[in-house]
Protein backbone atom coordinates (compact mmCIF):
# COMPACT_ATOMS: atom_id res chain seq x y z
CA UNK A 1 28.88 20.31 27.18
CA UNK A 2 25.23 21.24 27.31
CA UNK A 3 24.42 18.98 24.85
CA UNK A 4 25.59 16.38 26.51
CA UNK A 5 23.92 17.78 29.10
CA UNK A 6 20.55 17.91 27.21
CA UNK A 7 21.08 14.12 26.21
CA UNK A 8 21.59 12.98 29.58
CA UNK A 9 17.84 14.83 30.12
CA UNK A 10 16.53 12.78 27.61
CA UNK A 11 17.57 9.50 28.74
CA UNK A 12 16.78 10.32 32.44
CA UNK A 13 12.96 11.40 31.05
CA UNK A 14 12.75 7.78 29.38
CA UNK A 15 13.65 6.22 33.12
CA UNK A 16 11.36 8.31 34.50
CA UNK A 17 8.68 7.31 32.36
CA UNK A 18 9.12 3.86 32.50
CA UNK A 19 9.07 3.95 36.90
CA UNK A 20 6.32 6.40 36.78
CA UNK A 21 4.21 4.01 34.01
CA UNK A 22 5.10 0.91 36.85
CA UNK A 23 3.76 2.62 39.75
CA UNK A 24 0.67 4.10 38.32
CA UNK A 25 -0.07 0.53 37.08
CA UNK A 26 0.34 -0.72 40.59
CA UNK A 27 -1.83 1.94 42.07
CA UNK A 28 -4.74 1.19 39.47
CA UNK A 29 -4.40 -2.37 40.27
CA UNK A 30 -4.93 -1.62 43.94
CA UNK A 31 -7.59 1.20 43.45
CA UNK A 32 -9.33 -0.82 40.51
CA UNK A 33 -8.98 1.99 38.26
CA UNK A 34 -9.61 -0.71 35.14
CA UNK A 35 -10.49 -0.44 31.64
CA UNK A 36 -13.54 -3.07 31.33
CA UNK A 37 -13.94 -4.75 27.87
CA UNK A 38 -17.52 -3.89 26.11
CA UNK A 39 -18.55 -4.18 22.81
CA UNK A 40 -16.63 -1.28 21.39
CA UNK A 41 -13.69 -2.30 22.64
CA UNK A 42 -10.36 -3.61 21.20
CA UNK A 43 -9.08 -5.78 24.27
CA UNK A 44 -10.57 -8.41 26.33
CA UNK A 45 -8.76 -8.43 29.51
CA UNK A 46 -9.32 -5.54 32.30
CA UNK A 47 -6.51 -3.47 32.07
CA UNK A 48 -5.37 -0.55 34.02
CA UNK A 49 -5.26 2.85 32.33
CA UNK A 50 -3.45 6.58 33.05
CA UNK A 51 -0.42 5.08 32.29
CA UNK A 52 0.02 8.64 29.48
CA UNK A 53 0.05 11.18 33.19
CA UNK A 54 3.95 9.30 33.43
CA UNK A 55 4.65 10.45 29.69
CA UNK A 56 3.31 14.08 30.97
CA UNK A 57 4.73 14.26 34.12
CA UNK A 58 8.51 12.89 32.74
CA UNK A 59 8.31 15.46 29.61
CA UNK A 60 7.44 19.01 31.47
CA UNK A 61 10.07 18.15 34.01
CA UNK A 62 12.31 17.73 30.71
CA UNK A 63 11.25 20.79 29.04
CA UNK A 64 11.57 22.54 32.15
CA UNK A 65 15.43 21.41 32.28
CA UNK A 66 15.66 22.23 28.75
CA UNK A 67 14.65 25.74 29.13
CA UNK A 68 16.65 26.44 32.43
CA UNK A 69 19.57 24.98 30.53
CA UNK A 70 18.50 27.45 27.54
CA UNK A 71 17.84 25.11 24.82
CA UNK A 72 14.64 25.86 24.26
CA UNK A 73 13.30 29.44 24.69
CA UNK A 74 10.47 30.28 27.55
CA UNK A 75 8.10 30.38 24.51
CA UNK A 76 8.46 27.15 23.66
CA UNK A 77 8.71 26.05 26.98
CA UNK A 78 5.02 27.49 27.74
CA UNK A 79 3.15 26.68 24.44
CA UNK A 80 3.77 23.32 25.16
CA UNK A 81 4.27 22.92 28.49
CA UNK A 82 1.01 25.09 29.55
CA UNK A 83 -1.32 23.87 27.10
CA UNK A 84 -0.39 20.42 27.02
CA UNK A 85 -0.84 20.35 30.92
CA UNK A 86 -4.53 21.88 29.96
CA UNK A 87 -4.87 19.14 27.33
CA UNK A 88 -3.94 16.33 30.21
CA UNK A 89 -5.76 17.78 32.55
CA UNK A 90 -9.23 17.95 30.85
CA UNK A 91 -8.10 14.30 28.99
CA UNK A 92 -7.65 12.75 33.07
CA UNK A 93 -10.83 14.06 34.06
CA UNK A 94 -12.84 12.88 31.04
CA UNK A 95 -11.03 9.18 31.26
CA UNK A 96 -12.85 9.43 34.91
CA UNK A 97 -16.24 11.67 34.84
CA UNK A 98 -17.19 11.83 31.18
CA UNK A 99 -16.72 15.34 30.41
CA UNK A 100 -19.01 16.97 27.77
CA UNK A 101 -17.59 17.23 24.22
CA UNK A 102 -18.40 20.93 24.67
CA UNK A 103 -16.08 21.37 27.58
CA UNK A 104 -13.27 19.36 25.83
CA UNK A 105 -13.04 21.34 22.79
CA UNK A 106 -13.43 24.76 25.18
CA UNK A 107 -10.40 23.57 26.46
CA UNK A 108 -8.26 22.83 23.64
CA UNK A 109 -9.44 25.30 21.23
CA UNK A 110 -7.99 27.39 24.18
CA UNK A 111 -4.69 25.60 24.50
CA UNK A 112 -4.65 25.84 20.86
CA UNK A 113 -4.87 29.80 20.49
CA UNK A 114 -2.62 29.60 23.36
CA UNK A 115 0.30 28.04 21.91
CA UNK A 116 -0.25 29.79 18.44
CA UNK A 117 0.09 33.17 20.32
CA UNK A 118 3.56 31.79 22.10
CA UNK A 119 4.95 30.72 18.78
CA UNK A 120 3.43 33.68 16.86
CA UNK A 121 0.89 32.22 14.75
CA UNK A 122 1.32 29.87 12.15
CA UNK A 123 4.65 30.14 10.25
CA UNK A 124 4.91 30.66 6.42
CA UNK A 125 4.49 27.83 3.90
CA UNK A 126 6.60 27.21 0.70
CA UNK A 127 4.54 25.20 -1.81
CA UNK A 128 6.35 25.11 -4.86
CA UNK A 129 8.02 28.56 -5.61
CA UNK A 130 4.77 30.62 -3.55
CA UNK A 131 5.70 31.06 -0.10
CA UNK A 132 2.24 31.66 2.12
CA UNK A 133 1.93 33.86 5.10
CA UNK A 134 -1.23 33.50 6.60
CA UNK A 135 -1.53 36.04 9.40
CA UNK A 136 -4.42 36.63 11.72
CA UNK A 137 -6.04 33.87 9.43
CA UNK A 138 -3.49 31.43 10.70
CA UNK A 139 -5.01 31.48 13.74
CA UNK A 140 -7.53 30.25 13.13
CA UNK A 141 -6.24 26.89 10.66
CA UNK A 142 -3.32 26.92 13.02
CA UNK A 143 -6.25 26.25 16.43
CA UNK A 144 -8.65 23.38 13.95
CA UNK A 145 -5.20 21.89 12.97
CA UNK A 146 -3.96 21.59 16.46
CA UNK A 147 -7.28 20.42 17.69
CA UNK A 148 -8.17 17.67 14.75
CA UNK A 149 -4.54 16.75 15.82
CA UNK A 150 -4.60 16.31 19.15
CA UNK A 151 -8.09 14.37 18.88
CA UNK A 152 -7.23 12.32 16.54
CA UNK A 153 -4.62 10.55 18.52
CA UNK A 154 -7.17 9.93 21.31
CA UNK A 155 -9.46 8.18 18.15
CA UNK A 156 -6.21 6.28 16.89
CA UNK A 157 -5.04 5.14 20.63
CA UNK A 158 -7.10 1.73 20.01
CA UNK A 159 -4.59 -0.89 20.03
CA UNK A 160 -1.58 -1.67 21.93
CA UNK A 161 1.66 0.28 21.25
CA UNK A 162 -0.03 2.14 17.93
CA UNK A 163 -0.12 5.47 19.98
CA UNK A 164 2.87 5.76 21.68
CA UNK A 165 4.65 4.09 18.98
CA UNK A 166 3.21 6.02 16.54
CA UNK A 167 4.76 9.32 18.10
CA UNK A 168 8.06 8.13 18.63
CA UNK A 169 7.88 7.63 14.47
CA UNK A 170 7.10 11.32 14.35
CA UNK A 171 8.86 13.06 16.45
CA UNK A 172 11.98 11.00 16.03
CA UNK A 173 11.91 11.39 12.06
CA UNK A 174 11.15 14.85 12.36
CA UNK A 175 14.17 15.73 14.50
CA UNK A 176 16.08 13.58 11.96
CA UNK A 177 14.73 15.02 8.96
CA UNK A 178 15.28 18.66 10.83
CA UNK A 179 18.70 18.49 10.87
CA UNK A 180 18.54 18.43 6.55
CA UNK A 181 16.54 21.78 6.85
CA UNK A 182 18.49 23.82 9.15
CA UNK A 183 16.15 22.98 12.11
CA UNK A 184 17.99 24.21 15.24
CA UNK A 185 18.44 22.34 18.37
CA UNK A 186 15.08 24.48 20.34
CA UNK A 187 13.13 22.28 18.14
CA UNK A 188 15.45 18.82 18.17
CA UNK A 189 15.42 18.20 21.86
CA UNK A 190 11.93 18.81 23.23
CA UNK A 191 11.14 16.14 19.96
CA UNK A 192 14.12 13.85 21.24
CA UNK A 193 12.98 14.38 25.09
CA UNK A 194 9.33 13.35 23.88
CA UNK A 195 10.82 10.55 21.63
CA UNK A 196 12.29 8.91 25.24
CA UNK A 197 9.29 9.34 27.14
CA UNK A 198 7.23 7.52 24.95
CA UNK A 199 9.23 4.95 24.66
CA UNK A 200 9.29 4.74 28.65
CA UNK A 201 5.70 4.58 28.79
CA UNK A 202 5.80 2.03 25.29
CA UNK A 203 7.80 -0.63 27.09
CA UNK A 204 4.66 -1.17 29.65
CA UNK A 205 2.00 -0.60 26.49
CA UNK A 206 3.53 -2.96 23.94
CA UNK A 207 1.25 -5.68 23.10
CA UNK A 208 -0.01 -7.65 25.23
CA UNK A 209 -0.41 -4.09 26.80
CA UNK A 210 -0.11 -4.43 30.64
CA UNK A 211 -1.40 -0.71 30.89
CA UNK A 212 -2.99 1.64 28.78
CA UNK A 213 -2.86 5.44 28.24
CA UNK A 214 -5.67 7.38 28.89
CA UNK A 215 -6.93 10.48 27.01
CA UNK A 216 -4.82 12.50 29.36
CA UNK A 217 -2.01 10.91 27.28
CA UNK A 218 -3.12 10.67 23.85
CA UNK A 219 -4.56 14.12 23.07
CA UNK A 220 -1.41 15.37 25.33
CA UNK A 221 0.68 13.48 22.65
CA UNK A 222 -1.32 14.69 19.61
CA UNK A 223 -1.02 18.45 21.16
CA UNK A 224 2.78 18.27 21.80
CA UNK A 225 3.34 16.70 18.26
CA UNK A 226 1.67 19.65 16.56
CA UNK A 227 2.92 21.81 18.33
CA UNK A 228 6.60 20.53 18.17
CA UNK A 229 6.20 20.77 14.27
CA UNK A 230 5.01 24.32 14.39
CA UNK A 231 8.32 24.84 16.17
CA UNK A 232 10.26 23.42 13.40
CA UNK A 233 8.36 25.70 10.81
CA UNK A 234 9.73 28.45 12.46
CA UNK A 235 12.93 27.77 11.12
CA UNK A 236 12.03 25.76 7.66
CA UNK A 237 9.00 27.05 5.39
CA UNK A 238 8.86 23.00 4.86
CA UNK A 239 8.78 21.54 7.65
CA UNK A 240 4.55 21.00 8.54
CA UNK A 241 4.78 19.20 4.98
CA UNK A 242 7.11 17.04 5.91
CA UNK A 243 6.05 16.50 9.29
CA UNK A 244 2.34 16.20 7.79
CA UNK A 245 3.97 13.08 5.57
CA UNK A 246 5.34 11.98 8.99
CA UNK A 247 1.78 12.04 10.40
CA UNK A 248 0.35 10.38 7.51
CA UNK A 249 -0.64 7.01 8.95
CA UNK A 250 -3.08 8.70 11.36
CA UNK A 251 -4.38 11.37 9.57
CA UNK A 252 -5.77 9.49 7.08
CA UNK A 253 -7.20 6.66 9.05
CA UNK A 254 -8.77 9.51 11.47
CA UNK A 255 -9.83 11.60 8.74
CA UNK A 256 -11.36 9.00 5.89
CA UNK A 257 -13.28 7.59 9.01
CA UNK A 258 -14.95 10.71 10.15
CA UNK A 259 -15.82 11.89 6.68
CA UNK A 260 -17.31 8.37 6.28
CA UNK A 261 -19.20 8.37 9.29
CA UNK A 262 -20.74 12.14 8.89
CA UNK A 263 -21.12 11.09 5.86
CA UNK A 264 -23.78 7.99 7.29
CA UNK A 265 -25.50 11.23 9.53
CA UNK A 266 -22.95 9.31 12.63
CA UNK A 267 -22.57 11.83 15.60
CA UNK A 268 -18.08 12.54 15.91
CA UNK A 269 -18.26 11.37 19.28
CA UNK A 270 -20.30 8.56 19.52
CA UNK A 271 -18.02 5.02 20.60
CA UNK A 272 -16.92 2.87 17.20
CA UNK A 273 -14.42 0.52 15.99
CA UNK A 274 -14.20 1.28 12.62
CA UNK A 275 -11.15 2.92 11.88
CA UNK A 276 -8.79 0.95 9.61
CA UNK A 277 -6.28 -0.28 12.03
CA UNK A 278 -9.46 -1.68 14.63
CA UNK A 279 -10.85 -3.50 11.14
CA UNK A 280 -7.22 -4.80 10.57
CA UNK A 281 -6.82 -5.96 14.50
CA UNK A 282 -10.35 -8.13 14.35
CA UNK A 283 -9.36 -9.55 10.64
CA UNK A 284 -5.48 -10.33 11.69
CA UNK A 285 -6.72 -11.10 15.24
CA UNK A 286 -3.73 -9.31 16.76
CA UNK A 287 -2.85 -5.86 18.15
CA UNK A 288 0.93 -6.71 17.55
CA UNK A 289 0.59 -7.43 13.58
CA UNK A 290 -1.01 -4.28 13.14
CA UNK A 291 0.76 -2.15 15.09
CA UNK A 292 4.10 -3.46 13.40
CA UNK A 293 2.45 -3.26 10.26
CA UNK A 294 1.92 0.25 10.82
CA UNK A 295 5.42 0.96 11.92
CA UNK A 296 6.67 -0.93 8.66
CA UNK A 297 4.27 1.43 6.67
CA UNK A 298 5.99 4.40 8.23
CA UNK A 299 9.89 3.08 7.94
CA UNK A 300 9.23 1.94 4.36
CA UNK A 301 7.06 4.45 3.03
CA UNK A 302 6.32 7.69 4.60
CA UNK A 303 9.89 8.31 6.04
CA UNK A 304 11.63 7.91 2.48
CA UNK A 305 8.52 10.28 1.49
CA UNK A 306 8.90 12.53 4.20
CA UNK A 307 13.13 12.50 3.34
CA UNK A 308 12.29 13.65 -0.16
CA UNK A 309 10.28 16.57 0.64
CA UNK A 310 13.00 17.67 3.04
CA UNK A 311 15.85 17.14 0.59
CA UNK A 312 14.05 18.86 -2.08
CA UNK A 313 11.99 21.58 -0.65
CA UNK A 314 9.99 22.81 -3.85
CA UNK A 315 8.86 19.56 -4.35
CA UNK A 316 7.63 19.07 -0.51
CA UNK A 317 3.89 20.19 -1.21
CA UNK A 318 4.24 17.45 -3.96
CA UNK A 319 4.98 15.12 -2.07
CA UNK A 320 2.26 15.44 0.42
CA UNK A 321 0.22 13.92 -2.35
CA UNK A 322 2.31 11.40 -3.13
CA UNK A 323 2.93 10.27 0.12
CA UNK A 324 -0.97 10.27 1.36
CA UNK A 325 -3.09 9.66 -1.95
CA UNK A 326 -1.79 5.60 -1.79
CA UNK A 327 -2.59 5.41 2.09
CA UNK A 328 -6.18 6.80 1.54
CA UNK A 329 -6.52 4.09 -0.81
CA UNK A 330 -5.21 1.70 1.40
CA UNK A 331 -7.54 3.07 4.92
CA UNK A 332 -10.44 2.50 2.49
CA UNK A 333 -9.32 -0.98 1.35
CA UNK A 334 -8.81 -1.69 4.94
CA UNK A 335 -11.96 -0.83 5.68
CA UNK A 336 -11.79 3.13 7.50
CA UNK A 337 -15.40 3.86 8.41
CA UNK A 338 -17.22 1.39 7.22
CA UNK A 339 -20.27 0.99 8.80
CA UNK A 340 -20.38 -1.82 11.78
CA UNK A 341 -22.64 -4.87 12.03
CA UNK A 342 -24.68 -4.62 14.95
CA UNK A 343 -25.86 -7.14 17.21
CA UNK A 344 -29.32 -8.25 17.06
C-alpha cells in the first residue's frame, strides 16, 4: 500500500509541474519577465524564464509527502529539501539582480556542508578490492563535488530540453541501476519523484522551448542530483561510480571547457558559448538534434557503462575510465572550449 501510495506522489508531482511550468509562463508573458537574445546566447526568440521554481516547488511538496509517509528519513528529507531551497533561492535572485559569484558560492558551499552533515559525510568508496573512507576529509571533496555539480548544470542548461532531460537520464538510471545494488526505496523515490517533475517542467522546455529554466532550476537540479547519489552510496560502496558514469555527458563537457578556458587565462564566470553541445547546436543548427543526440549518447553508451559497473562492482572504478576517456575525446572533437571568434 504505501508504495502505491508513494507512486501516486510521483505522478501527482509530474501534474503539478507541468500546471505550475503553464502558469509561470503566463505570468512572465504578462510581467515581461523575458530572456532577450544577445550574442552569447543559444536562442533567438524572447522567451520567458523561471519555469525550474515549478520543478522546486512540485518536488519539496513530494519529499515532504515522502517523509510524512516514512519513505525517506527526516535526513534526507532536509539535506535536500533545505539546501536545495537555498540553492533556488540564491539561483531566482541571481536570474533577476545579478548576484556576485562570491555570494553564490557562500551559499552553496553552505548548502553543501549542510547536506554532507545530514547524510554524514561522504560514504565509503570501493575501487577495486580497497574500500576508502574518507572522514573529516570527505567534507571537504564531498562540498567541491556538490558545488562543481550543481554549477555545472547551470553552464550545461544552454539548449532546449538538454537540462531537464539530462536529469531525468540520471536520476531515472540511477534508481534503475539501484535496485541491482541493494539500493533501498529512501533513495528510489525522491530520484523517481524528481524523475516526474522534470519531465513536467520538460514537456513546456522541449525544443522549440516555450519557457526556459532559470538558475533557480538548474543548480537546484545539479544539487538534488548529487545529493540523491550520495544517498544511494549510503547503501552501495558503488554507487557515486556508477552514478558518476550516469553524469558523464555533463561532466566532461563542463569540465574539458573550464580547464580549456583557465587554461586561455578566461575568468569561470565570464558569458561563453563554447561548450561542446553550444558548438554542436550552431554546426547542426538545431537545439533538438543535439539534445537527442545527447540522450542517444546516454541510452547507448553510458547506461550499458553505468549497468556494468553496477553488475560487477570491483570493476566499477574501471569503468569510470572506460565510460568517460571516449567522451573526453569526443567534447574535444566537438569542440569543448575552444576559443570563440569575436566580432570585429
Amino acid at each position: 500500500m504505501r508504495a502505491e501510495l508513494w507512486w501516486s506522489i510521483v505522478a501527482l508531482a509530474g501534474l503539478v509541474s507541468y500546471a505550475l511550468t503553464g502558469w509561470t509562463r503566463t505570468a512572465a508573458l504578462k510581467r515581461g519577465v523575458l530572456d532577450i537574445p544577445n550574442e552569447r546566447s543559444s536562442h533567438v526568440v524572447p522567451t520567458p524564464r523561471g519555469g525550474g521554481v515549478a520543478i522546486v516547488i512540485a518536488m519539496t511538496a513530494g519529499l515532504v509527502a515522502l517523509a510524512v509517509l516514512k519513505v525517506i528519513g527526516i535526513d534526507l528529507l532536509l539535506a535536500l529539501g533545505g539546501g536545495g531551497i537555498a540553492i533556488a533561492i540564491v539561483g531566482y535572485l541571481d536570474d533577476r539582480h545579478r548576484l556576485s559569484a562570491r555570494v553564490r558560492l557562500a551559499v552553496h558551499f553552505a548548502a553543501a556542508l549542510w547536506a554532507l552533515a545530514w547524510l554524514g559525510g561522504l560514504p565509503p568508496l570501493r575501487f577495486g578490492e580497497l574500500t576508502f573512507s574518507f572522514g573529516w576529509v570527505g567534507y571537504v571533496l564531498g562540498a567541491l563535488g556538490i558545488v562543481w555539480t550543481l554549477n555545472l548544470f547551470n553552464f550545461m542548461d544552454g539548449i532546449d530540453g538538454i537540462a531537464a532531460s539530462e536529469a531525468i537520464f540520471i536520476v531515472s538510471a540511477g534508481a534503475g541501476l539501484g535496485m541491482l545494488t541493494n539500493v533501498s526505496g529512501e533513495a528510489l523515490a525522491p530520484a523517481m519523484l524528481m524523475a516526474a517533475a522534470c519531465g513536467g517542467f520538460l514537456l513546456w522546455n522541449w525544443p522549440p522551448a516555450r519557457i526556459f529554466m532559470g538558475d533557480a532550476g538548474s543548480g537546484y537540479l545539479g544539487y538534488a542530483v548529487v545529493v540523491l547519489a550520495l544517498s544511494a552510496a549510503r547503501h552501495s560502496e558503488v554507487a557515486l561510480l556508477v552514478w558518476t558514469i550516469l553524469g558523464g555527458l555533463f561532466f566532461v563537457d563542463a569540465t574539458v571547457t573550464l580547464a580549456r578556458r583557465l587554461a586561455r587565462g578566461e575568468r569561470p564566470y565570464e558569458a561563453h558559448r563554447s561548450h561542446a553541445y553550444q558548438w554542436l547546436s550552431r554546426r547542426w543548427e538545431s537545439h533538438k538534434r543535439v539534445t537527442l543526440f545527447c540522450i542517444g549518447l546516454n541510452l547507448l553508451w553510458l547506461l550499458p557503462c553505468a549497468w556494468y559497473a553496477a553488475l560487477r562492482p570491483a570493476l566499477a572504478g574501471w569503468m569510470v575510465l572506460v565510460a568517460l576517456v571516449p567522451m573526453i575525446l569526443g567534447a574535444l572533437w566537438a569542440g569543448a572550449g575552444r576559443r570563440e571568434q569575436r566580432a570585429g
